[in-house]
C-alpha atoms as a PDB file:
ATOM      1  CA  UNK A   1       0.000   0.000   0.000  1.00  0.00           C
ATOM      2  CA  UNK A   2       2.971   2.575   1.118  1.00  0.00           C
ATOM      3  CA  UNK A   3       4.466   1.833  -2.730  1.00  0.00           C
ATOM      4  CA  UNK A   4       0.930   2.232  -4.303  1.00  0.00           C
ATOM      5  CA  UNK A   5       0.786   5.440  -7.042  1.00  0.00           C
ATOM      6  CA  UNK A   6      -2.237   6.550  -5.238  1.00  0.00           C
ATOM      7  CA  UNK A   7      -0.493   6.542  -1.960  1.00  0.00           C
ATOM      8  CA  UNK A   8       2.676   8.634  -3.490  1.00  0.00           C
ATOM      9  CA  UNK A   9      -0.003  11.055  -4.944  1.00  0.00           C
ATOM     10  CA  UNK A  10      -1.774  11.897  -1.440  1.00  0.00           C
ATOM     11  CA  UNK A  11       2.152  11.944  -0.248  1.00  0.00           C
ATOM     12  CA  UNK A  12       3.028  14.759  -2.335  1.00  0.00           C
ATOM     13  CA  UNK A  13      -0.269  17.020  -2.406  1.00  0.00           C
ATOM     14  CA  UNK A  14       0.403  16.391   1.560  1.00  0.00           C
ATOM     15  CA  UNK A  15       3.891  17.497   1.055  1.00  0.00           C
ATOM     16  CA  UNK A  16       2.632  20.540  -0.925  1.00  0.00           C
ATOM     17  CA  UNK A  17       0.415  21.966   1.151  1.00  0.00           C
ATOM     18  CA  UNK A  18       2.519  21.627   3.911  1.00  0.00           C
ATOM     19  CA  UNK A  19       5.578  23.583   1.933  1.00  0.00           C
ATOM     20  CA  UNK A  20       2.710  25.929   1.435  1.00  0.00           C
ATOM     21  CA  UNK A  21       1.744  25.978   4.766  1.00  0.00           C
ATOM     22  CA  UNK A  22       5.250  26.933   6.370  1.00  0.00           C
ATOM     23  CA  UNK A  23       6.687  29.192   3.485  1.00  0.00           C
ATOM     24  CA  UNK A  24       3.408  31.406   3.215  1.00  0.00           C
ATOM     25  CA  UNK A  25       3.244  31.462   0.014  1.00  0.00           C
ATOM     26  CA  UNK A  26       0.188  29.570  -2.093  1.00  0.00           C
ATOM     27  CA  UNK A  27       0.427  26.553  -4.286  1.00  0.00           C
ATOM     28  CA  UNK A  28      -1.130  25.034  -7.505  1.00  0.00           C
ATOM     29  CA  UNK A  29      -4.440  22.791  -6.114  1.00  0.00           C
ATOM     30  CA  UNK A  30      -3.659  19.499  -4.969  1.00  0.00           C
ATOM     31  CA  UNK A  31      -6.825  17.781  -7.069  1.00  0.00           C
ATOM     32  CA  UNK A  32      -4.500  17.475 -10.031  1.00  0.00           C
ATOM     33  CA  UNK A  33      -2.217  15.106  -8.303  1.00  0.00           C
ATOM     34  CA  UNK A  34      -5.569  12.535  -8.178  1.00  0.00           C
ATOM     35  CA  UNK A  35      -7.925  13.410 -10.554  1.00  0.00           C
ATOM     36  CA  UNK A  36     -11.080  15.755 -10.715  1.00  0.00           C
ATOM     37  CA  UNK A  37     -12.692  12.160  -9.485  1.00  0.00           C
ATOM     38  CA  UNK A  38     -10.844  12.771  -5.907  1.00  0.00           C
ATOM     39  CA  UNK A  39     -13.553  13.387  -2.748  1.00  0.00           C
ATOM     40  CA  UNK A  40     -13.604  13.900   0.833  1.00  0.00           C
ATOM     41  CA  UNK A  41     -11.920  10.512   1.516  1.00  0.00           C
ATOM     42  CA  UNK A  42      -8.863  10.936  -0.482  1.00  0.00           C
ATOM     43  CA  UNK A  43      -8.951  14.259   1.534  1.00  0.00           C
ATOM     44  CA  UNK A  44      -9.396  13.242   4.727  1.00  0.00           C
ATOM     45  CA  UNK A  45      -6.361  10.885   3.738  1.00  0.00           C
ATOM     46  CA  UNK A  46      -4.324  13.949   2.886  1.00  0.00           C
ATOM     47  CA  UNK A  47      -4.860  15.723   6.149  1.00  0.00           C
ATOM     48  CA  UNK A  48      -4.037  12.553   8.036  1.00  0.00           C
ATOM     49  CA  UNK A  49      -0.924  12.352   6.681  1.00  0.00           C
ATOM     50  CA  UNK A  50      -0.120  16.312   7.475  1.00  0.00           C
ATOM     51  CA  UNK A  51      -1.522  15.625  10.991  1.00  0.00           C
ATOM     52  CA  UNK A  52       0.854  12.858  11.611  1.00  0.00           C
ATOM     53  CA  UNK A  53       3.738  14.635  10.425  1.00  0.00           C
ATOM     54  CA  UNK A  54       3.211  17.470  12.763  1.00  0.00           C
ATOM     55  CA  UNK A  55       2.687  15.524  15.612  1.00  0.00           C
ATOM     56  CA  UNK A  56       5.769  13.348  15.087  1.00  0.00           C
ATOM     57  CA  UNK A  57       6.851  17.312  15.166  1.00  0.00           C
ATOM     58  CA  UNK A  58       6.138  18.218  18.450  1.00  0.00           C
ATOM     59  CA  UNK A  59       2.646  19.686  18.157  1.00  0.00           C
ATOM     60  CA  UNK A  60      -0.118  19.647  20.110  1.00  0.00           C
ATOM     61  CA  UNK A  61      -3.928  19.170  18.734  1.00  0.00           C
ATOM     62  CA  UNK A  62      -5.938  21.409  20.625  1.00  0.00           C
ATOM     63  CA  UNK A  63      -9.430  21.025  18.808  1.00  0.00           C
ATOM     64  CA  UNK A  64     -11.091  20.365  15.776  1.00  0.00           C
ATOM     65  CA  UNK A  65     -13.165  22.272  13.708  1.00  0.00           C
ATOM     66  CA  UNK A  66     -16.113  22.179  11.874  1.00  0.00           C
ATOM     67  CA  UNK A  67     -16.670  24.058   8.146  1.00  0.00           C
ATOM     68  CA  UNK A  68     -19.453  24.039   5.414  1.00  0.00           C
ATOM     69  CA  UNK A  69     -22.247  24.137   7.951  1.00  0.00           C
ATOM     70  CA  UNK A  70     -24.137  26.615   5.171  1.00  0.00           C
ATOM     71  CA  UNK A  71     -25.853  24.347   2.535  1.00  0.00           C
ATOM     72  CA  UNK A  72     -25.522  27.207   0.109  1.00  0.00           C
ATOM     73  CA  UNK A  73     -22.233  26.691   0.517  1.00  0.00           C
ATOM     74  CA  UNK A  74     -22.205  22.546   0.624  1.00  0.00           C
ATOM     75  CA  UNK A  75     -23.833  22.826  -2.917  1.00  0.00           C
ATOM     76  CA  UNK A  76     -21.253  25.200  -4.253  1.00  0.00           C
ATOM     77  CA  UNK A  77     -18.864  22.843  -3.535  1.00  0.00           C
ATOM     78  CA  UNK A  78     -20.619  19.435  -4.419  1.00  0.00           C
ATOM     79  CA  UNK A  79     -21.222  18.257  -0.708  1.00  0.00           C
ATOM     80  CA  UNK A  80     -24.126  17.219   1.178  1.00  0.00           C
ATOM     81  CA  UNK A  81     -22.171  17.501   4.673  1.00  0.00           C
ATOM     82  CA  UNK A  82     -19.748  19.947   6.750  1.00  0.00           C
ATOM     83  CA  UNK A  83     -16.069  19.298   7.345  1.00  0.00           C
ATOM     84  CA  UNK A  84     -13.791  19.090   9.485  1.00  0.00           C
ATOM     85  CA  UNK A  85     -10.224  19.925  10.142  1.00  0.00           C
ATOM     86  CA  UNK A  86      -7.885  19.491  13.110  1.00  0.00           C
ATOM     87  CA  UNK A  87      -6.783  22.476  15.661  1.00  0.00           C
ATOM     88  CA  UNK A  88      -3.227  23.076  16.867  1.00  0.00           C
ATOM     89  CA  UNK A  89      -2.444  25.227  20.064  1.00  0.00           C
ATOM     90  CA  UNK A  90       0.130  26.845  18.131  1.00  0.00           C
ATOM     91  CA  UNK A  91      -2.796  28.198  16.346  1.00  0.00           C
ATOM     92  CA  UNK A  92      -5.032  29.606  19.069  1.00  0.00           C
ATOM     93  CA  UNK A  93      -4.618  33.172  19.593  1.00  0.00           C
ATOM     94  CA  UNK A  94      -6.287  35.419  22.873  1.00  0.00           C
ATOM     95  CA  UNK A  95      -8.639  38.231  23.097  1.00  0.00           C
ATOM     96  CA  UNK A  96      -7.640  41.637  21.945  1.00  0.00           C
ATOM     97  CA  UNK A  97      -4.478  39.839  20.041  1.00  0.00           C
ATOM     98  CA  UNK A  98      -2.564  41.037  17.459  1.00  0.00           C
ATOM     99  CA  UNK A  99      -2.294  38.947  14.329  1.00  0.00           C
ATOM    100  CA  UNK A 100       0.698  40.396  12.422  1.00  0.00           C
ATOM    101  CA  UNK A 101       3.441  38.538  11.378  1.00  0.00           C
ATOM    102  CA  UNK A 102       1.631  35.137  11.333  1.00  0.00           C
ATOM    103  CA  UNK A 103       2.654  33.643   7.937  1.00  0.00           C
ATOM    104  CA  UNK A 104      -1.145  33.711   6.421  1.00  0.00           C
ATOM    105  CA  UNK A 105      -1.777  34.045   2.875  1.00  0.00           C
ATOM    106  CA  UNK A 106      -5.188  34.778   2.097  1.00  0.00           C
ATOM    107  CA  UNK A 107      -7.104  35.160   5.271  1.00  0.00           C
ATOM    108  CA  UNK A 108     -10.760  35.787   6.218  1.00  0.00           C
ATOM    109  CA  UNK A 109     -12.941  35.812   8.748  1.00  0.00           C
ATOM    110  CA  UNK A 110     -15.762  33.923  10.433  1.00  0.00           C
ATOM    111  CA  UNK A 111     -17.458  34.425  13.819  1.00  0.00           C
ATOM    112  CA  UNK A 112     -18.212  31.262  15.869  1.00  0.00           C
ATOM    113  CA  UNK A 113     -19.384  30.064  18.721  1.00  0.00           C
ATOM    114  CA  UNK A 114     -16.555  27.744  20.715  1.00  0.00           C
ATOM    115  CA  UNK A 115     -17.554  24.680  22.571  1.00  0.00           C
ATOM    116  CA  UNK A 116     -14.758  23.480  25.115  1.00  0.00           C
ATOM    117  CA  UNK A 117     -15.488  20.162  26.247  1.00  0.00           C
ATOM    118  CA  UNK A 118     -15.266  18.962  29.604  1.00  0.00           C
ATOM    119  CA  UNK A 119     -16.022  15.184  28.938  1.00  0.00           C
ATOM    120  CA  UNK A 120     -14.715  12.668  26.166  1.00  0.00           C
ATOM    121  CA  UNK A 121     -17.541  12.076  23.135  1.00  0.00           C
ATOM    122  CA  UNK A 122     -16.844   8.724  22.574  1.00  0.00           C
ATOM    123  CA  UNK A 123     -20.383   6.871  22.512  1.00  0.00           C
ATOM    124  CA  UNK A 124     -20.156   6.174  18.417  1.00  0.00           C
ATOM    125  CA  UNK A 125     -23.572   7.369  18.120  1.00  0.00           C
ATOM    126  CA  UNK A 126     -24.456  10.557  19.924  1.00  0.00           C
ATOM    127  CA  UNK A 127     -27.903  12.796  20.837  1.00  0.00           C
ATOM    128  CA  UNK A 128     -28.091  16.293  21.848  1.00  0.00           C
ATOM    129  CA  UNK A 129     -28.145  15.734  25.634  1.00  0.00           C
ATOM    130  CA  UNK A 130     -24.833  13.630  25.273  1.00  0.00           C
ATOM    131  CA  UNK A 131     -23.347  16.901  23.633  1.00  0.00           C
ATOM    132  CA  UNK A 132     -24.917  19.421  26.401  1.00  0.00           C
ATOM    133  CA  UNK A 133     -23.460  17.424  29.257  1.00  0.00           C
ATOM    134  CA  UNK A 134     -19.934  16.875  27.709  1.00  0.00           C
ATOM    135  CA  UNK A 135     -19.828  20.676  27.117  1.00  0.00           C
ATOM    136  CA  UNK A 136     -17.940  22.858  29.893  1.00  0.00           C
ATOM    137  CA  UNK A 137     -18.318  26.352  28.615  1.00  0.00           C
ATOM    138  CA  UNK A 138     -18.525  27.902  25.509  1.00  0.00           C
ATOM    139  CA  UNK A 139     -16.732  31.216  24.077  1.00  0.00           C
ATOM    140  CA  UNK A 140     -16.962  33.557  21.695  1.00  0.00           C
ATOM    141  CA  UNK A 141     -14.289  33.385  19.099  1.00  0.00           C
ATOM    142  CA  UNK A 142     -13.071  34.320  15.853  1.00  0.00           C
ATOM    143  CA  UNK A 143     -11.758  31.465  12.985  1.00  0.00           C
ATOM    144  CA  UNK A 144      -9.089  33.619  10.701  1.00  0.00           C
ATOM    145  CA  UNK A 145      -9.640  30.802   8.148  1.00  0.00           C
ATOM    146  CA  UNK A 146      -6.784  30.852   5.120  1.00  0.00           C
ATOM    147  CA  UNK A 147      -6.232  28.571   1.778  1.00  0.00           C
ATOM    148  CA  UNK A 148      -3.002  27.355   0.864  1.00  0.00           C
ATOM    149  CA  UNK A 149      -4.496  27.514  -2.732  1.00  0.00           C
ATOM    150  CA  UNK A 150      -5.695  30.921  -3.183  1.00  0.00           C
ATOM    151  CA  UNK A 151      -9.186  29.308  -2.708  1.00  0.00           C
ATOM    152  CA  UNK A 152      -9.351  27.528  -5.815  1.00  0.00           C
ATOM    153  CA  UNK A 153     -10.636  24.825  -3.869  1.00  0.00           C
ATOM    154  CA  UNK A 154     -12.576  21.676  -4.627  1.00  0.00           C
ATOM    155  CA  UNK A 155     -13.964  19.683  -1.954  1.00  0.00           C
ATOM    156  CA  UNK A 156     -11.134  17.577  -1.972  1.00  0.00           C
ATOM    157  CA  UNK A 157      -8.770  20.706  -1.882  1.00  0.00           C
ATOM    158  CA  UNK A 158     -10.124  22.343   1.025  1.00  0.00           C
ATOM    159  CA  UNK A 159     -10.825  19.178   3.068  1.00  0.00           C
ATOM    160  CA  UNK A 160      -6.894  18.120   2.168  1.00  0.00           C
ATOM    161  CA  UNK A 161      -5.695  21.934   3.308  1.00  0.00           C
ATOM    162  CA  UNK A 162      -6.880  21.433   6.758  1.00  0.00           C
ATOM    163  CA  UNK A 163     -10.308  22.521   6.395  1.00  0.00           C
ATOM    164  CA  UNK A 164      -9.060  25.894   5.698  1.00  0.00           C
ATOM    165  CA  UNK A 165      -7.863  26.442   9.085  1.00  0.00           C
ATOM    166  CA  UNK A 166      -5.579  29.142   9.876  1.00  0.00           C
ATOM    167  CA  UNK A 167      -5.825  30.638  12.978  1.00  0.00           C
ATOM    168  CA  UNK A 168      -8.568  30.558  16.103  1.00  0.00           C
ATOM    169  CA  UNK A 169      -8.697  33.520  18.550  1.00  0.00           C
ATOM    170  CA  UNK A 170     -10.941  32.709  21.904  1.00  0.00           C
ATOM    171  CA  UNK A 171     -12.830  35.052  24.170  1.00  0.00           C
ATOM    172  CA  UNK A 172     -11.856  34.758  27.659  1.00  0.00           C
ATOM    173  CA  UNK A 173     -15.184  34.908  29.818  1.00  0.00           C
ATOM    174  CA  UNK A 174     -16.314  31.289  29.640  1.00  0.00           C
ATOM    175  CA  UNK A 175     -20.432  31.222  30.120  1.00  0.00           C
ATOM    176  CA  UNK A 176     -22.219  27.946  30.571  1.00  0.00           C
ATOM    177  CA  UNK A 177     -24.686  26.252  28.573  1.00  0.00           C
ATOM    178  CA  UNK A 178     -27.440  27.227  31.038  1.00  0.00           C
ATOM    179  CA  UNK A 179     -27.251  30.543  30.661  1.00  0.00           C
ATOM    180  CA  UNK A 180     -27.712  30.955  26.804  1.00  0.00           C
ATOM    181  CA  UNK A 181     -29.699  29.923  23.881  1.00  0.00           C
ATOM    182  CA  UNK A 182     -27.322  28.893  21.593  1.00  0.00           C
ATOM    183  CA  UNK A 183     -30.089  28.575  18.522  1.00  0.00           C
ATOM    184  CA  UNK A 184     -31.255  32.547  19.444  1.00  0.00           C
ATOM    185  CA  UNK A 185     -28.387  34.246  19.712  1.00  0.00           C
ATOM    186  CA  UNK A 186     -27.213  36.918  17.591  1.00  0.00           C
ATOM    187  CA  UNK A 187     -24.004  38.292  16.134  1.00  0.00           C
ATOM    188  CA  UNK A 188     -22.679  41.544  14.947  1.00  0.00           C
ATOM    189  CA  UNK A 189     -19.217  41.492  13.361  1.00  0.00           C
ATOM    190  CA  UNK A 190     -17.580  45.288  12.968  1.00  0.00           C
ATOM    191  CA  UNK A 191     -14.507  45.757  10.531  1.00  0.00           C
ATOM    192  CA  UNK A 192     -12.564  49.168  11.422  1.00  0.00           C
ATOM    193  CA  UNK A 193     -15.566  50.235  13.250  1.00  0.00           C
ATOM    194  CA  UNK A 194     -17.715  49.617  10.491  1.00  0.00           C
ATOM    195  CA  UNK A 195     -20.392  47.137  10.675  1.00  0.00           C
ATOM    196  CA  UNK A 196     -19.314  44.037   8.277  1.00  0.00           C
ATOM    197  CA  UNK A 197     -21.923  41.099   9.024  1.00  0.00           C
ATOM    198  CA  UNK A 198     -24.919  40.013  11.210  1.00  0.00           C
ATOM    199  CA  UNK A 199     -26.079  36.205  11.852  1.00  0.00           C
ATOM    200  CA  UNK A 200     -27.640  34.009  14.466  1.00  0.00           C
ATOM    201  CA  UNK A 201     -27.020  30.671  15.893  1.00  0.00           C
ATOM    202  CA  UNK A 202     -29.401  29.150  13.729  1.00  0.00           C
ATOM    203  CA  UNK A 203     -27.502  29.874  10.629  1.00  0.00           C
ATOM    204  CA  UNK A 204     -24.705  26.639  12.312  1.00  0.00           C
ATOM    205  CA  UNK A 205     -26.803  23.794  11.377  1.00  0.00           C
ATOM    206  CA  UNK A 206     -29.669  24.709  12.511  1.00  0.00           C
ATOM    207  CA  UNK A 207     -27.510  25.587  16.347  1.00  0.00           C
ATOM    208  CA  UNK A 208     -23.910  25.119  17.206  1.00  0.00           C
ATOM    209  CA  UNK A 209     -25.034  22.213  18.924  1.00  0.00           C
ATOM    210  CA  UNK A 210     -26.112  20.180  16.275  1.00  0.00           C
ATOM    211  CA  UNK A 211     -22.462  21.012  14.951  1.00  0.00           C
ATOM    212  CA  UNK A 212     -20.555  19.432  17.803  1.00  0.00           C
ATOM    213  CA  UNK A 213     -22.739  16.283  17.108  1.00  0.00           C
ATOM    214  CA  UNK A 214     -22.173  15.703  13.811  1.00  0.00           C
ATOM    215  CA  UNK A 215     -18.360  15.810  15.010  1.00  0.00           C
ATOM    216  CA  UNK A 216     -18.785  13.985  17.357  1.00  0.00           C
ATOM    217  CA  UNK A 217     -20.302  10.538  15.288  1.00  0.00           C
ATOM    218  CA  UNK A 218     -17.521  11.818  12.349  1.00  0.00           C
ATOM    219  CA  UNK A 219     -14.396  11.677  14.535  1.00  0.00           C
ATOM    220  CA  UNK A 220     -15.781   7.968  16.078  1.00  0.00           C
ATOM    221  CA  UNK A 221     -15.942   6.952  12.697  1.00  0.00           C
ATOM    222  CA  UNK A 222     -12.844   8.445  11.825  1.00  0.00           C
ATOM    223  CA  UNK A 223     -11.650   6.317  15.141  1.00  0.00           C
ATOM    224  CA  UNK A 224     -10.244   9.341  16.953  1.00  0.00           C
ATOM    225  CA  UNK A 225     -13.125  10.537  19.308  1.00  0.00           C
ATOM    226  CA  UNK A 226     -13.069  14.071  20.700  1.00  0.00           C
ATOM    227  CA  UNK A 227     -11.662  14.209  24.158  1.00  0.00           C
ATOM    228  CA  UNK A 228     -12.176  16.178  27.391  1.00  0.00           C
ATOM    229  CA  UNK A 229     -10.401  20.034  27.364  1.00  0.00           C
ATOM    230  CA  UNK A 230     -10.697  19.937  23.275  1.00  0.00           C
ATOM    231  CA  UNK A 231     -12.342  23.246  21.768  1.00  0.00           C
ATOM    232  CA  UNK A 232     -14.444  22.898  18.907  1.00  0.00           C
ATOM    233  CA  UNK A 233     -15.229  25.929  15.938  1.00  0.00           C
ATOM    234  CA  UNK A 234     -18.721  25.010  15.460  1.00  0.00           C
ATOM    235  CA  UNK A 235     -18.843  26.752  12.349  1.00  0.00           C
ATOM    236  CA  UNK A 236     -19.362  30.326  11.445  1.00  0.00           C
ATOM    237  CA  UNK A 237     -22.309  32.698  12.369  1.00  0.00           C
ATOM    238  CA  UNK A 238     -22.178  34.442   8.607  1.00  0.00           C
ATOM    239  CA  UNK A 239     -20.360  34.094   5.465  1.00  0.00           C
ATOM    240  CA  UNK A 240     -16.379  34.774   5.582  1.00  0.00           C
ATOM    241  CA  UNK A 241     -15.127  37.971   4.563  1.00  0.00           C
ATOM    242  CA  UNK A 242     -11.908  38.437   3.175  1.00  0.00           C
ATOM    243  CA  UNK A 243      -9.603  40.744   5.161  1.00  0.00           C
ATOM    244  CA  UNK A 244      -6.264  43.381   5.053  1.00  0.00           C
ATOM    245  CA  UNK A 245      -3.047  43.446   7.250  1.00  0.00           C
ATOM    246  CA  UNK A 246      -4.336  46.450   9.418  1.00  0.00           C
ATOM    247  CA  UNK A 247      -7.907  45.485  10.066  1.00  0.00           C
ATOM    248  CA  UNK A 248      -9.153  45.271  13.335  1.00  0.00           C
ATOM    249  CA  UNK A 249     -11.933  43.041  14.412  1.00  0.00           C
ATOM    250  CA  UNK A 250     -15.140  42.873  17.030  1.00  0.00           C
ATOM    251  CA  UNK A 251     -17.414  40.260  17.120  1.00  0.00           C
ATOM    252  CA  UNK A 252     -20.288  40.177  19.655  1.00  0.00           C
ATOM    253  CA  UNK A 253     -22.545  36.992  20.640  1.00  0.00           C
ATOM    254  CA  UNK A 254     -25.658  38.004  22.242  1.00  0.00           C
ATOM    255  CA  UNK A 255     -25.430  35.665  25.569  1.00  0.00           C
ATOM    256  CA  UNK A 256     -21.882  34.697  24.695  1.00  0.00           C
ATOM    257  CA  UNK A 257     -19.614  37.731  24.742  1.00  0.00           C
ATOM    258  CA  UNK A 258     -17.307  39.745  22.210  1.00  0.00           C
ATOM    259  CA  UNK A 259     -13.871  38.870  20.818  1.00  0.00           C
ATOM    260  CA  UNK A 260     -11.292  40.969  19.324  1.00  0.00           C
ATOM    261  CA  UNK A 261      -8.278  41.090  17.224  1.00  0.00           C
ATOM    262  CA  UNK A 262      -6.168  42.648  14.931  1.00  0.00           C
ATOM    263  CA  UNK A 263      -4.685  41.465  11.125  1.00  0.00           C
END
């Protein structure tokens, strides 16, 4: 299997996005190196082998998190699910931070609602109430998503480049699932001062909730369950906007709190 052509093909689009990934500068799409017939498996098989590499490197995964929770934007891409990519703590960034100098290439932003879990999800099969009393807190937070491929993405593409993560920046005022309505809640992103987008909780499938459980039966499958402390991007509150070195960002969940940053 290791000397199989289709092996040394998810090898090198691996290996390219990975170049990509550390140099800051974009490649050429991976799908070439498979065929336009390559889908989420061949992928997910493409971020496994990244993920292994940087663990055998020292990092640390922090989270997971979850992407294409619009179905406008499922069918623009051919899918009928979200996504998922992994989360590094290298990666996480604090309230108020400043985001200079981080290596990204073409970033934008999402708002999102973090879930931090406090218990393992590990039951194969999950329901709602399984997710509600594994959760510890959630956060507001910001996803600086990026592309390795100056979004000329496929399915396979983005799933292979790491769902498109880039960079994760968490509120610090934790509030607890009691206290908020995670469907109701509403969100008002400002660019510069300047109001940029508005959404709800009901735009992540339906509630952020319903996000975490999807994960949560994906990862079991996958056979690497979500685990106590992780923090999961449910998915973003509005569409991504692109962004400029300079730009500084507020986000505020009703119920949840604001987060801040600057490009």
């Amino acid at each position: 299997m290791t000397d199989s052509p289709m092996h040394g093909a998810l090898a090198e689009a691996a290996g390219r996005l990975r170049d990509a990934m550390v140099a800051g500068v974009p490649c050429e799409p991976v799908r070439g190196l498979l065929g336009d017939s390559a889908g989420p498996e061949a992928g997910y098989a493409v971020q496994q082998i990244n993920t292994d590499h940087w663990l055998g490197a020292g990092r640390r995964i922090s989270g997971h998190k979850v992407g294409l929770t619009n179905p406008a934007v499922q069918a623009q891409l051919g899918m009928d699910e979200p996504i998922w990519g992994v989360l590094y703590a290298d990666k996480c960034r604090t309230e108020g931070c400043d985001l200079g100098g981080a290596g990204l290439i073409e970033p934008r932003v999402e708002v999102e609602v973090a879930v931090v879990l406090g218990s393992d999800l590990d039951n194969g099969q999950h329901t709602v109430a399984d997710v509600i009393s594994a959760t510890a807190y959630v956060l507001p937070a910001l996803e600086i998503v990026d592309s390795r491929l100056r979004w000329d993405i496929t399915n396979f593409d983005m799933i292979a480049d790491n769902a498109g993560s880039g960079l994760y920046v968490l509120g610090t005022r934790p509030v607890p699932l009691a206290a908020v309505d995670l469907r109701r809640v509403e969100m008002h992103l400002t660019i510069n001062g300047e109001p940029a987008a508005t959404g709800n909780g009901a735009a992540c499938l339906g509630n952020p909730l319903n996000s975490v459980l999807w994960l949560a039966d994906a990862m079991c499958q996958h056979g690497t369950p979500l685990q106590a402390g992780e923090t999961i991007m449910t998915g973003s509150l509005c569409g991504m906007l692109p962004l400029t070195p300079g730009d500084q960002l507020h986000a505020e969940i009703e119920g949840v709190g604001t987060v801040s940053a600057v490009l």
